[in-house]
PDB file of N, CA and C in Angstrom:
ATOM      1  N   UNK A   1      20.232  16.125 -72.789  1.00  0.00           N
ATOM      2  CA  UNK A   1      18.802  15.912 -72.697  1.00  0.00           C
ATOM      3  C   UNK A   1      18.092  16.977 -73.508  1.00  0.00           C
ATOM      4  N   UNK A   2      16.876  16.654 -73.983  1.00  0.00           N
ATOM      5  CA  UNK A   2      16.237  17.529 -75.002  1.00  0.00           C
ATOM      6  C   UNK A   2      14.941  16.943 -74.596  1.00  0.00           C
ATOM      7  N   UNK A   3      14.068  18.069 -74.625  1.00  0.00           N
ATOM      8  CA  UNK A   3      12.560  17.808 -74.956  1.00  0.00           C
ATOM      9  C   UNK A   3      11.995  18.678 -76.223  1.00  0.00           C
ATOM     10  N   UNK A   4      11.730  17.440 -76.908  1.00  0.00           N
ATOM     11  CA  UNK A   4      11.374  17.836 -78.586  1.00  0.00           C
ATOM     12  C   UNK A   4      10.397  18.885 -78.417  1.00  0.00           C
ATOM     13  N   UNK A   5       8.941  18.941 -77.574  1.00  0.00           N
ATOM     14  CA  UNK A   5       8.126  19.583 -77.389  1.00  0.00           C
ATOM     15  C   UNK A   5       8.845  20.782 -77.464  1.00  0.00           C
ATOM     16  N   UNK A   6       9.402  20.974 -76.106  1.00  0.00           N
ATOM     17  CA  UNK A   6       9.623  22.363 -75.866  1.00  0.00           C
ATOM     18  C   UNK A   6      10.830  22.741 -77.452  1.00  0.00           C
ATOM     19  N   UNK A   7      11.826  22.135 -77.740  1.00  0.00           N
ATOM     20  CA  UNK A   7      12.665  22.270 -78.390  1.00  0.00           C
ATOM     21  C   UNK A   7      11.712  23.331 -79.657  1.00  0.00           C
ATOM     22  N   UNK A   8      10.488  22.442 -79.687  1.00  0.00           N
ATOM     23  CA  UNK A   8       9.577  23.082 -81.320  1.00  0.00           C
ATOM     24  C   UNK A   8       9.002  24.430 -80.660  1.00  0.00           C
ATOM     25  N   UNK A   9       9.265  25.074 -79.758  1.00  0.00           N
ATOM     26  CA  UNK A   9       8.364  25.953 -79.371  1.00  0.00           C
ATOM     27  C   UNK A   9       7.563  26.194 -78.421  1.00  0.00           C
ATOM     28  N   UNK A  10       6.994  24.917 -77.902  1.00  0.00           N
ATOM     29  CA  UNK A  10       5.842  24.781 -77.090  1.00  0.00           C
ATOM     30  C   UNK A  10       6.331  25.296 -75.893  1.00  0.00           C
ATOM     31  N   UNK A  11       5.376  25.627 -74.952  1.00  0.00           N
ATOM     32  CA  UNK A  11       5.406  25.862 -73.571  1.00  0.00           C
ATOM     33  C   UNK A  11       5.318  25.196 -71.997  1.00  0.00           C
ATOM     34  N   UNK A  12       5.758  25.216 -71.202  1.00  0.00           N
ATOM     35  CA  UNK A  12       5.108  24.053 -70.271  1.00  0.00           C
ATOM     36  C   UNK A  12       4.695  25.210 -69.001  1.00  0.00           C
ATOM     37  N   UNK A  13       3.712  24.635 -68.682  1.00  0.00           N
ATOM     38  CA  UNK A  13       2.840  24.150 -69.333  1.00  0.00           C
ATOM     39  C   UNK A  13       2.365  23.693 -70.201  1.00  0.00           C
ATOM     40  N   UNK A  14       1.644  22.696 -71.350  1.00  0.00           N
ATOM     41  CA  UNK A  14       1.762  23.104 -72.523  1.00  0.00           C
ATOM     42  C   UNK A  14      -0.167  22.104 -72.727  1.00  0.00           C
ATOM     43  N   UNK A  15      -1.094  22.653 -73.062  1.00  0.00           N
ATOM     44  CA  UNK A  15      -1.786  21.874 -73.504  1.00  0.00           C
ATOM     45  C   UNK A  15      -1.990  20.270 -74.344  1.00  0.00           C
ATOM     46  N   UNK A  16      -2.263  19.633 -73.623  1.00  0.00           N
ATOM     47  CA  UNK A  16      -2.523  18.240 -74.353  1.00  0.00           C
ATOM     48  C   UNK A  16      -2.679  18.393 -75.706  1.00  0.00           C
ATOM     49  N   UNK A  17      -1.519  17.484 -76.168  1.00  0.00           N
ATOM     50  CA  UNK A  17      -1.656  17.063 -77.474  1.00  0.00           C
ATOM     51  C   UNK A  17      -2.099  15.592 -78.438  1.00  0.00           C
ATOM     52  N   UNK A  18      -2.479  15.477 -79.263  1.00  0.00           N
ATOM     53  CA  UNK A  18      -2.690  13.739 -79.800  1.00  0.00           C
ATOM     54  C   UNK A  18      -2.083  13.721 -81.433  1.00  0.00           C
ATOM     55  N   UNK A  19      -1.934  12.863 -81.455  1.00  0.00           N
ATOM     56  CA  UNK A  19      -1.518  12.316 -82.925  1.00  0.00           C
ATOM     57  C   UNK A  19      -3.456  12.391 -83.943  1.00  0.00           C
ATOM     58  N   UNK A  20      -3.804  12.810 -84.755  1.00  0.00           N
ATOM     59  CA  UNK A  20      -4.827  12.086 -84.884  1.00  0.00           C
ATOM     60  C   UNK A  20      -4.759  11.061 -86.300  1.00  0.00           C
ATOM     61  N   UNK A  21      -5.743  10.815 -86.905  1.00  0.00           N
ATOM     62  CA  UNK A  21      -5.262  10.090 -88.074  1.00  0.00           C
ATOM     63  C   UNK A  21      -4.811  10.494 -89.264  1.00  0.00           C
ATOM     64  N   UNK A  22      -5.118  11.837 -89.264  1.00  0.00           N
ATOM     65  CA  UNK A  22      -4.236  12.251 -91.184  1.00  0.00           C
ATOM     66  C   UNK A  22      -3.429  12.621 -90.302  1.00  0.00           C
ATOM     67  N   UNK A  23      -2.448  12.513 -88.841  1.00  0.00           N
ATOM     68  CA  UNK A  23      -0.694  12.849 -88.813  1.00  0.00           C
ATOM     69  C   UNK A  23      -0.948  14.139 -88.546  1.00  0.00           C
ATOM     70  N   UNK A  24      -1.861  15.072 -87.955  1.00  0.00           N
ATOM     71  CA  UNK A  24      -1.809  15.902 -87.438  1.00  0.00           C
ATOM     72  C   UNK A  24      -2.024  15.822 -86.243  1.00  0.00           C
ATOM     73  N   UNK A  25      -1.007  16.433 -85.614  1.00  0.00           N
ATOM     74  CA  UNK A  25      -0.923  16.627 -84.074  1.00  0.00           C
ATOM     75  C   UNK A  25      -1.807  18.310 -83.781  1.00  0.00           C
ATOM     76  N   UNK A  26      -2.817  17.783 -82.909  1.00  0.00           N
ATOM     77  CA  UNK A  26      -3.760  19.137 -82.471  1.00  0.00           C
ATOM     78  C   UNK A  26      -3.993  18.877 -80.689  1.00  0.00           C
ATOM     79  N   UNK A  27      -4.385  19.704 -80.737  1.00  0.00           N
ATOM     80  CA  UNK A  27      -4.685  20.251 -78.656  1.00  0.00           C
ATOM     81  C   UNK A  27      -6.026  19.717 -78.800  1.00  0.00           C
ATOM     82  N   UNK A  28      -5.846  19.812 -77.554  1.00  0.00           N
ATOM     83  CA  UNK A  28      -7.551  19.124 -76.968  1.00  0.00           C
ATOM     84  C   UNK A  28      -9.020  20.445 -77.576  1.00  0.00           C
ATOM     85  N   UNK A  29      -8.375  21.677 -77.926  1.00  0.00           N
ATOM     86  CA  UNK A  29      -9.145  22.664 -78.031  1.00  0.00           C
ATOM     87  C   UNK A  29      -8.961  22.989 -80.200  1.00  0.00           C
ATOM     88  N   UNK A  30      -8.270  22.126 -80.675  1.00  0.00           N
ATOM     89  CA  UNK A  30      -7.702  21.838 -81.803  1.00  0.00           C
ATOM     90  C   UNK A  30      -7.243  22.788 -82.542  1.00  0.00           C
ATOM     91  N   UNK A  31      -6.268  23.239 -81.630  1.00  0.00           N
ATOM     92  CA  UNK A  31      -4.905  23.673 -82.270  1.00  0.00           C
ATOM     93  C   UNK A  31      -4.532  22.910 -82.916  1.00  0.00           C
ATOM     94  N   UNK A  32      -3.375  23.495 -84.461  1.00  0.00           N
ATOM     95  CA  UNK A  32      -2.698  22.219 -85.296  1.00  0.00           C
ATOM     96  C   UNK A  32      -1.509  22.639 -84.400  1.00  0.00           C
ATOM     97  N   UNK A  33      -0.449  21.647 -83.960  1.00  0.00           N
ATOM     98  CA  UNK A  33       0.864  22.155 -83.642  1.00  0.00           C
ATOM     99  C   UNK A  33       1.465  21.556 -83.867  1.00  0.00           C
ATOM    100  N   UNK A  34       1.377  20.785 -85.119  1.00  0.00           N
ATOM    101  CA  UNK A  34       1.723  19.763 -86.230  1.00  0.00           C
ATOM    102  C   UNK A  34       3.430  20.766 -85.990  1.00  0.00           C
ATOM    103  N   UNK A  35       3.559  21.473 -86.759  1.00  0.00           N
ATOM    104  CA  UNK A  35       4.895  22.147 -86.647  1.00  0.00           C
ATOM    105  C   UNK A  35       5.448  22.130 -85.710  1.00  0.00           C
ATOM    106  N   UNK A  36       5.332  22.489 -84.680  1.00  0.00           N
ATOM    107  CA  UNK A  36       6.013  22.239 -83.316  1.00  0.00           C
ATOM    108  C   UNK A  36       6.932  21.253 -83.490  1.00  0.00           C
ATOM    109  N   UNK A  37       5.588  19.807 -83.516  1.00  0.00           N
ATOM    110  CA  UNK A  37       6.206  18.861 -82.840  1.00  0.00           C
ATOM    111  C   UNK A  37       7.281  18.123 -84.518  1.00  0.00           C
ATOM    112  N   UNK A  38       6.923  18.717 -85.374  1.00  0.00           N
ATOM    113  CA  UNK A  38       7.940  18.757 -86.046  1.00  0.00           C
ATOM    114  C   UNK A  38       9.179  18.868 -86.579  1.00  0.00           C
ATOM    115  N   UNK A  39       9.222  20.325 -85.810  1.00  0.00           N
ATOM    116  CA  UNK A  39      10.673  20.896 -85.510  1.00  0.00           C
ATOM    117  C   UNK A  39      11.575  20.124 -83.910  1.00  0.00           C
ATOM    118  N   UNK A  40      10.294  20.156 -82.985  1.00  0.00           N
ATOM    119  CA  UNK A  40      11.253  19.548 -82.618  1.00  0.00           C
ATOM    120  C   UNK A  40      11.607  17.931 -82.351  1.00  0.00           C
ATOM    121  N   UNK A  41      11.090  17.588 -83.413  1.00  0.00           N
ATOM    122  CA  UNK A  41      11.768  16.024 -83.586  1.00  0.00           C
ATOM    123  C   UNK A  41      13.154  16.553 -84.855  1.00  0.00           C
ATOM    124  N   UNK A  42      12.953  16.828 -85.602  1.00  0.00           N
ATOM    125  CA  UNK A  42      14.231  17.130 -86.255  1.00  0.00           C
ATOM    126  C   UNK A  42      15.149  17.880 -85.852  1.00  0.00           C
ATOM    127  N   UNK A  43      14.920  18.717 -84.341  1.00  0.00           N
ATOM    128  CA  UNK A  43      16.095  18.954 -83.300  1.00  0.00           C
ATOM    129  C   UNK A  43      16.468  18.029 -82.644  1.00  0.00           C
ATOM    130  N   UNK A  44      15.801  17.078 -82.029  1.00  0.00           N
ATOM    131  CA  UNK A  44      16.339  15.809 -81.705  1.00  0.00           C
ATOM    132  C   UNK A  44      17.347  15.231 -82.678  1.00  0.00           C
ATOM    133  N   UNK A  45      16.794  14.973 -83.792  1.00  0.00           N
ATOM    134  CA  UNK A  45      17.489  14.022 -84.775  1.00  0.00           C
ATOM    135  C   UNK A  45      18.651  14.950 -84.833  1.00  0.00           C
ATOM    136  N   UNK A  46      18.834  15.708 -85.243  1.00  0.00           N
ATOM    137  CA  UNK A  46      19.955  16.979 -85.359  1.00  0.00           C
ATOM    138  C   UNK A  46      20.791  16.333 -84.560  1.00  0.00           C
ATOM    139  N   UNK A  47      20.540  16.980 -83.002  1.00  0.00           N
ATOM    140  CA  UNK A  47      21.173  16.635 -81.980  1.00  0.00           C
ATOM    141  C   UNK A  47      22.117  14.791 -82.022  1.00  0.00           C
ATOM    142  N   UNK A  48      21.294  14.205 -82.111  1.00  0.00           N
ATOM    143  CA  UNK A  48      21.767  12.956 -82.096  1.00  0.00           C
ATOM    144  C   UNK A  48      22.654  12.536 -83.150  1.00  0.00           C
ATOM    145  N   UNK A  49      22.594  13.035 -84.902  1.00  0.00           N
ATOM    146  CA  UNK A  49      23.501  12.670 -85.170  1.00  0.00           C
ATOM    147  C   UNK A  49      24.435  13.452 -85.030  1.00  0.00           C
ATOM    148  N   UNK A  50      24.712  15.057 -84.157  1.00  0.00           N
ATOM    149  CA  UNK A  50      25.974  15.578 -83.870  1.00  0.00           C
ATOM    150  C   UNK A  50      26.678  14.982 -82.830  1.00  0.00           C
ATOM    151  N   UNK A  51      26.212  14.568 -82.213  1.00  0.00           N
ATOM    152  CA  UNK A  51      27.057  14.197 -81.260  1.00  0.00           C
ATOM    153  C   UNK A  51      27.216  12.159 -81.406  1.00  0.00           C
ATOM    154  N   UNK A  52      26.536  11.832 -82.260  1.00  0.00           N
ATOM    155  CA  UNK A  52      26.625  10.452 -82.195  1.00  0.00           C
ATOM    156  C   UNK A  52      26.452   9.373 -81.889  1.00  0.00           C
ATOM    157  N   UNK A  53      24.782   9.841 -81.229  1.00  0.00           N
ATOM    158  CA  UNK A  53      23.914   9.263 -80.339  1.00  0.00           C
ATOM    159  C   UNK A  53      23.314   8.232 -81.614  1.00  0.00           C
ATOM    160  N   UNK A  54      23.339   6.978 -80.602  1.00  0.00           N
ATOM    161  CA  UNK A  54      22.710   5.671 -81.402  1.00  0.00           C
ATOM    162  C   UNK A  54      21.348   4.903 -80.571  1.00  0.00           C
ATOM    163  N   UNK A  55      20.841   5.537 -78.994  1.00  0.00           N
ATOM    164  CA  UNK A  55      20.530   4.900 -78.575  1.00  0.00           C
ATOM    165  C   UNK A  55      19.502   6.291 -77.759  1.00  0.00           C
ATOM    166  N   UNK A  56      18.304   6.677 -77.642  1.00  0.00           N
ATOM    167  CA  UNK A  56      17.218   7.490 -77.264  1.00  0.00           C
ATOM    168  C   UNK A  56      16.495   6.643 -75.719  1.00  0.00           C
ATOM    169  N   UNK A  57      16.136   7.287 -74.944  1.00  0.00           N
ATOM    170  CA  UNK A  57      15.444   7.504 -74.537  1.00  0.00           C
ATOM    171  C   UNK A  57      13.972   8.125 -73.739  1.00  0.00           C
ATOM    172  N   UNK A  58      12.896   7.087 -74.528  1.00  0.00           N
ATOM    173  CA  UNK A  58      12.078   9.089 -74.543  1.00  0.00           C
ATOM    174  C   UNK A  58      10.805   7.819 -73.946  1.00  0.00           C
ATOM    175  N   UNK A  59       9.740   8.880 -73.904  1.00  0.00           N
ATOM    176  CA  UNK A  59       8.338   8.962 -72.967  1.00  0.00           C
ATOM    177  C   UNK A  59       7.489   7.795 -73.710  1.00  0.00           C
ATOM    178  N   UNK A  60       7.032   6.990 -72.727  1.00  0.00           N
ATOM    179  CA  UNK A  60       6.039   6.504 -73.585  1.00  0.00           C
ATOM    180  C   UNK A  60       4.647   7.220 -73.636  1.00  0.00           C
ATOM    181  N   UNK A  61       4.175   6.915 -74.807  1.00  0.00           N
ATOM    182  CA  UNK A  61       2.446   7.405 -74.945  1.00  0.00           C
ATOM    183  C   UNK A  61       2.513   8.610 -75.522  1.00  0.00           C
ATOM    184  N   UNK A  62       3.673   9.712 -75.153  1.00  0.00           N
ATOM    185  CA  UNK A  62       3.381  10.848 -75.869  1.00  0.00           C
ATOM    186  C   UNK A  62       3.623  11.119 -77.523  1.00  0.00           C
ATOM    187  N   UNK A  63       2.906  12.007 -77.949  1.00  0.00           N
ATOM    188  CA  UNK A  63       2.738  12.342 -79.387  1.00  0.00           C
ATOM    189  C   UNK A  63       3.882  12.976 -80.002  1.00  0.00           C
ATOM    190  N   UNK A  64       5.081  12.976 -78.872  1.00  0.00           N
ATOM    191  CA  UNK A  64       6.500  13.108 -79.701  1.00  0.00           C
ATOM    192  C   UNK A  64       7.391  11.474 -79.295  1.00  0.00           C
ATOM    193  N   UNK A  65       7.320  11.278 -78.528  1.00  0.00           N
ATOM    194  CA  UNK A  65       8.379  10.397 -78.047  1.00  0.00           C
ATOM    195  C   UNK A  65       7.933   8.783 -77.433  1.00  0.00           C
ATOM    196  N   UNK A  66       6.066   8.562 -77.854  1.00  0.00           N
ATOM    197  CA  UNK A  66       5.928   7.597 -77.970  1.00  0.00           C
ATOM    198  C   UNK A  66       6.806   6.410 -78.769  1.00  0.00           C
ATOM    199  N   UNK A  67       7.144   5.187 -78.123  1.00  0.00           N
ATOM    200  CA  UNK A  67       8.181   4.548 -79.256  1.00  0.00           C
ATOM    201  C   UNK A  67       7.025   2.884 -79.563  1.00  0.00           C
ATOM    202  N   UNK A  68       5.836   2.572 -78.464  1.00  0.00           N
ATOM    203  CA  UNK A  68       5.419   1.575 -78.996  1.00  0.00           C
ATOM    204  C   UNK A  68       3.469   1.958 -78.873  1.00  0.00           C
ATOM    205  N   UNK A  69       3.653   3.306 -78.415  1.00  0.00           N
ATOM    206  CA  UNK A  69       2.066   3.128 -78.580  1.00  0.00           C
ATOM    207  C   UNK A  69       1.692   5.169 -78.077  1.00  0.00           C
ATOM    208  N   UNK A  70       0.581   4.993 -78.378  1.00  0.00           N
ATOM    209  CA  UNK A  70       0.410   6.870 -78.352  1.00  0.00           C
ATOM    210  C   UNK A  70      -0.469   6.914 -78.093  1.00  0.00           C
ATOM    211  N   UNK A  71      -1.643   7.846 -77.694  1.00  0.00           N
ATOM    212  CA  UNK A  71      -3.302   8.167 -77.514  1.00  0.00           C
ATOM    213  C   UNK A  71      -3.794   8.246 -78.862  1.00  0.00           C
ATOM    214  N   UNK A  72      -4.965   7.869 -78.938  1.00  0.00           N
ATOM    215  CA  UNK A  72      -5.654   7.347 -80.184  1.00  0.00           C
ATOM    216  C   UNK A  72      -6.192   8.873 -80.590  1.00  0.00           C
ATOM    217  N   UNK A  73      -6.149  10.066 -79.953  1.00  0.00           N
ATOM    218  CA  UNK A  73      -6.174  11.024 -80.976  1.00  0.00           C
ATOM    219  C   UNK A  73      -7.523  11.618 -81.136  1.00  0.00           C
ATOM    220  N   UNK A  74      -8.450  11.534 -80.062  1.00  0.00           N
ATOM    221  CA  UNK A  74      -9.517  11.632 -79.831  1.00  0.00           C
ATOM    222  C   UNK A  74      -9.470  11.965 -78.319  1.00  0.00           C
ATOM    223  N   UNK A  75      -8.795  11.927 -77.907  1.00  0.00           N
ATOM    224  CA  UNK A  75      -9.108  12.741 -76.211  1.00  0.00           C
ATOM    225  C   UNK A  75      -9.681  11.940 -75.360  1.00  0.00           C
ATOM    226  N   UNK A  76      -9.570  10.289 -75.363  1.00  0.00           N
ATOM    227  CA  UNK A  76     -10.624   9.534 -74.926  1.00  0.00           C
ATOM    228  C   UNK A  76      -9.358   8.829 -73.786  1.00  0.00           C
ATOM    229  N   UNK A  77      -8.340   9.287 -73.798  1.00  0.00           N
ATOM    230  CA  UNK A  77      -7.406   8.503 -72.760  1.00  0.00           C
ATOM    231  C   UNK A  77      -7.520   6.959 -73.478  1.00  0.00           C
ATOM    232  N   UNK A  78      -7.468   6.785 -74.462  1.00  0.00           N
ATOM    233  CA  UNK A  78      -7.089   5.222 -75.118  1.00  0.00           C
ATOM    234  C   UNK A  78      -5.999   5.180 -75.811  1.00  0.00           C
ATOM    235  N   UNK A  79      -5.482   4.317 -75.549  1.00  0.00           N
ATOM    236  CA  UNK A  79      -3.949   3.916 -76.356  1.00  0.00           C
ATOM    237  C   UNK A  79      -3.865   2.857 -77.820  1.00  0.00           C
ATOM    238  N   UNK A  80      -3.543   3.519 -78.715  1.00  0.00           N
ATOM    239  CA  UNK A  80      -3.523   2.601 -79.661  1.00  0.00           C
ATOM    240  C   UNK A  80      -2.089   2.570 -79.957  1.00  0.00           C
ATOM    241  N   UNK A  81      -1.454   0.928 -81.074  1.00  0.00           N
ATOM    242  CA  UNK A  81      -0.234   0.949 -81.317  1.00  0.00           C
ATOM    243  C   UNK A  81       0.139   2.222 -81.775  1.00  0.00           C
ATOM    244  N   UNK A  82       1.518   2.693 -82.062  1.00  0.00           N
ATOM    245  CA  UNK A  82       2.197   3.785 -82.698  1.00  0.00           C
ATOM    246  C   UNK A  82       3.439   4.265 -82.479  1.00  0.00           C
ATOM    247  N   UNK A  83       3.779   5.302 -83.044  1.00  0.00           N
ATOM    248  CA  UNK A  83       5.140   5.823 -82.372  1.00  0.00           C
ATOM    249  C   UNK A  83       4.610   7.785 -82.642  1.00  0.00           C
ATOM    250  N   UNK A  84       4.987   8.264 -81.849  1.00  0.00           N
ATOM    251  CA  UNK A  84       5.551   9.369 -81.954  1.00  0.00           C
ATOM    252  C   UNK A  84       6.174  10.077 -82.777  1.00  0.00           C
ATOM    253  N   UNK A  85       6.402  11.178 -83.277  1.00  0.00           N
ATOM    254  CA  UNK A  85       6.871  12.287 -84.004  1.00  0.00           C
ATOM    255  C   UNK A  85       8.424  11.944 -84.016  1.00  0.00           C
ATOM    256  N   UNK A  86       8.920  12.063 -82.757  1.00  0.00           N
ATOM    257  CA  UNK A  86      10.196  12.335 -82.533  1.00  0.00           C
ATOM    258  C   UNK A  86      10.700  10.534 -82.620  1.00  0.00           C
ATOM    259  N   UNK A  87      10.152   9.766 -81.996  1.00  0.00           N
ATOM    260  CA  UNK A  87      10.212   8.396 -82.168  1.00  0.00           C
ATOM    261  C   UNK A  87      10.516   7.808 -83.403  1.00  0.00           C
ATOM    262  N   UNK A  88       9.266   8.184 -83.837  1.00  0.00           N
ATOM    263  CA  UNK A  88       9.707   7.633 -85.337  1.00  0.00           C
ATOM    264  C   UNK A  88      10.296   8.287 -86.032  1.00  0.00           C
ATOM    265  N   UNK A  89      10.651   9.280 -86.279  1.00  0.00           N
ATOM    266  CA  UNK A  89      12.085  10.016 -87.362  1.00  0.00           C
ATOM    267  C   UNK A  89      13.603   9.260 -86.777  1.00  0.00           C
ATOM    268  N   UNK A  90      13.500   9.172 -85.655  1.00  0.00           N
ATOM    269  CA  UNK A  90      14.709   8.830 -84.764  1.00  0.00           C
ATOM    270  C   UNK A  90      15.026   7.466 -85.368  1.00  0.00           C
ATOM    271  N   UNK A  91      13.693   6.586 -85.476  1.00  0.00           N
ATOM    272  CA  UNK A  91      13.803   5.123 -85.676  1.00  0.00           C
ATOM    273  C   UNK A  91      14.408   5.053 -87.188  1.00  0.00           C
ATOM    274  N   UNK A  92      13.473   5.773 -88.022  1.00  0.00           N
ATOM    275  CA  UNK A  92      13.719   5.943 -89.421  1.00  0.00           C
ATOM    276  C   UNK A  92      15.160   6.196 -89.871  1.00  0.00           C
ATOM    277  N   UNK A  93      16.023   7.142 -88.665  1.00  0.00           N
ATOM    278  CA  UNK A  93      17.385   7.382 -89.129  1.00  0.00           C
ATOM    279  C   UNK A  93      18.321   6.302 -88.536  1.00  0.00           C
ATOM    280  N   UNK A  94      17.890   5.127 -88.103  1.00  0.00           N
ATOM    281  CA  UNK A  94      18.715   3.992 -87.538  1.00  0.00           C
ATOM    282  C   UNK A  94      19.097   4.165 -86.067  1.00  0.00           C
ATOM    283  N   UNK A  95      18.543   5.265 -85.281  1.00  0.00           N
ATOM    284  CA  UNK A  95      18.664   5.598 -83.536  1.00  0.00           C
ATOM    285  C   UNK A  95      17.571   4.587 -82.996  1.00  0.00           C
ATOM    286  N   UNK A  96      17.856   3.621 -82.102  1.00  0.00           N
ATOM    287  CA  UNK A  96      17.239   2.655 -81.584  1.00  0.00           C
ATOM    288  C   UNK A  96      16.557   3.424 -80.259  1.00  0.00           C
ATOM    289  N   UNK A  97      15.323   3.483 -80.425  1.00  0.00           N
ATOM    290  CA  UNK A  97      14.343   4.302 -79.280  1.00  0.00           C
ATOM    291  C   UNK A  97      14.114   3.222 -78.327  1.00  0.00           C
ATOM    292  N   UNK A  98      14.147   3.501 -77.071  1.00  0.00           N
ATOM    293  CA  UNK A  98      13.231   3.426 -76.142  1.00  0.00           C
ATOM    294  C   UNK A  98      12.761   4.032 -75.096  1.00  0.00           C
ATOM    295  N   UNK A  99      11.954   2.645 -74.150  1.00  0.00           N
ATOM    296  CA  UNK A  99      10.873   3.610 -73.419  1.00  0.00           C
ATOM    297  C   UNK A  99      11.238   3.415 -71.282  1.00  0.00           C
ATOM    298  N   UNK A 100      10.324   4.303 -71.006  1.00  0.00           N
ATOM    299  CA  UNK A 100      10.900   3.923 -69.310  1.00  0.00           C
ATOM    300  C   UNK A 100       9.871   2.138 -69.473  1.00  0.00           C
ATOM    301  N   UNK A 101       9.485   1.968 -70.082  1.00  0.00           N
ATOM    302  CA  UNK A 101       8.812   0.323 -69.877  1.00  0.00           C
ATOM    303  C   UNK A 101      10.015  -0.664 -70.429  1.00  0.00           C
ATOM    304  N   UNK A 102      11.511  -0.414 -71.476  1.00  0.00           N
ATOM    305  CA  UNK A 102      12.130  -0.851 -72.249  1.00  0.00           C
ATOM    306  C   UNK A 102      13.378  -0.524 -71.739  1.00  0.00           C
ATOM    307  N   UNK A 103      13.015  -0.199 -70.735  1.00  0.00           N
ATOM    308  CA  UNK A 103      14.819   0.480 -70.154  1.00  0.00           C
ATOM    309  C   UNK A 103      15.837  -0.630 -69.834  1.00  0.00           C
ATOM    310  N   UNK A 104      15.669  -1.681 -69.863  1.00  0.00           N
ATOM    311  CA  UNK A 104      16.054  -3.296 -69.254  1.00  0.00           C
ATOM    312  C   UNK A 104      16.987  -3.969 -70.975  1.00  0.00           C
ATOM    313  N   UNK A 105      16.236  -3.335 -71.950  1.00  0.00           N
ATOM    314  CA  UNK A 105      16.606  -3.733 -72.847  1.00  0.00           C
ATOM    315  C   UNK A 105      17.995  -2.699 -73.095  1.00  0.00           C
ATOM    316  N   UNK A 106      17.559  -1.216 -72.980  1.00  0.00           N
ATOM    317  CA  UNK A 106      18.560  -0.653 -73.388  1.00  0.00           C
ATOM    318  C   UNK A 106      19.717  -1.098 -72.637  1.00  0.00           C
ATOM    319  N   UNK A 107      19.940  -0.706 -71.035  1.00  0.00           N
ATOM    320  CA  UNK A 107      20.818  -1.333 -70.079  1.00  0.00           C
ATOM    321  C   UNK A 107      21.516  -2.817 -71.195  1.00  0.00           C
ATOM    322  N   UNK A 108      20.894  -3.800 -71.071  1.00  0.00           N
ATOM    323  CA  UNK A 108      21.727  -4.860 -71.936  1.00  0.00           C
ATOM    324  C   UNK A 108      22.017  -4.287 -73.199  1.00  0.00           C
ATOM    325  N   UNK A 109      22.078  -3.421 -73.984  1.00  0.00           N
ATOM    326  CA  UNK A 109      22.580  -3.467 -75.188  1.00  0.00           C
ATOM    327  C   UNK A 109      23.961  -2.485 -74.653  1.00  0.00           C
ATOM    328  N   UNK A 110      23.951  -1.762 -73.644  1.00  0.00           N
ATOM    329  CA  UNK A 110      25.147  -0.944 -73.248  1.00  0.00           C
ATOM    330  C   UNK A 110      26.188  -1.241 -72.357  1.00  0.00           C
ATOM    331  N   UNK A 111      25.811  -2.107 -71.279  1.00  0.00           N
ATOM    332  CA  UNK A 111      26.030  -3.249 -70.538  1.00  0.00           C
ATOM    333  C   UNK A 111      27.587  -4.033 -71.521  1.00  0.00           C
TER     334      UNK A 111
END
């Protein structure tokens, strides 16, 4: 198990984060922590192809591990389509993401 967040640095506690539209991830107080969540999606990816992971399971909505939708990036608690940081690099390298809403699917593909 890995949490990309913390993996990049962050803290948890950790202040709310959003995707916004130029692909920077900032805090509600607008921090960039664009890097963070950078590093740690490419510790994820790391991770997964060392050991040979083909199949993720991560958070929906959040700005790393969203896999079908994220906060619109404005602090307004609205969801628009998307994926996540860590989501989408994962997807991009052929690791099939999902979500606790998609868990039915994964089960049948391992099943």
């Amino acid at each position: 198990m890995v949490c990309p967040e913390v993996a990049g640095g962050l803290s948890i506690p950790r202040a709310p984060a959003e995707i916004q539209g130029d692909g920077l991830v900032v805090t509600q107080d607008g921090q960039d922590v664009s890097q963070a969540f950078s590093f740690g999606a490419e510790h994820a990816l790391y991770l997964c192809q060392q050991h040979g992971i083909r199949y993720a399971l991560l958070k929906e909505s959040s700005p790393s591990c969203g896999s079908s939708n994220i906060y619109d990036g404005n602090f307004s608690g609205k969801k628009i389509v998307g994926m996540g940081k860590t989501a989408a690099l994962l997807t991009e390298h052929g690791i099939k993401v999902f979500s606790e809403q998609t868990i039915d699917k994964l089960v049948a593909l391992t099943a």
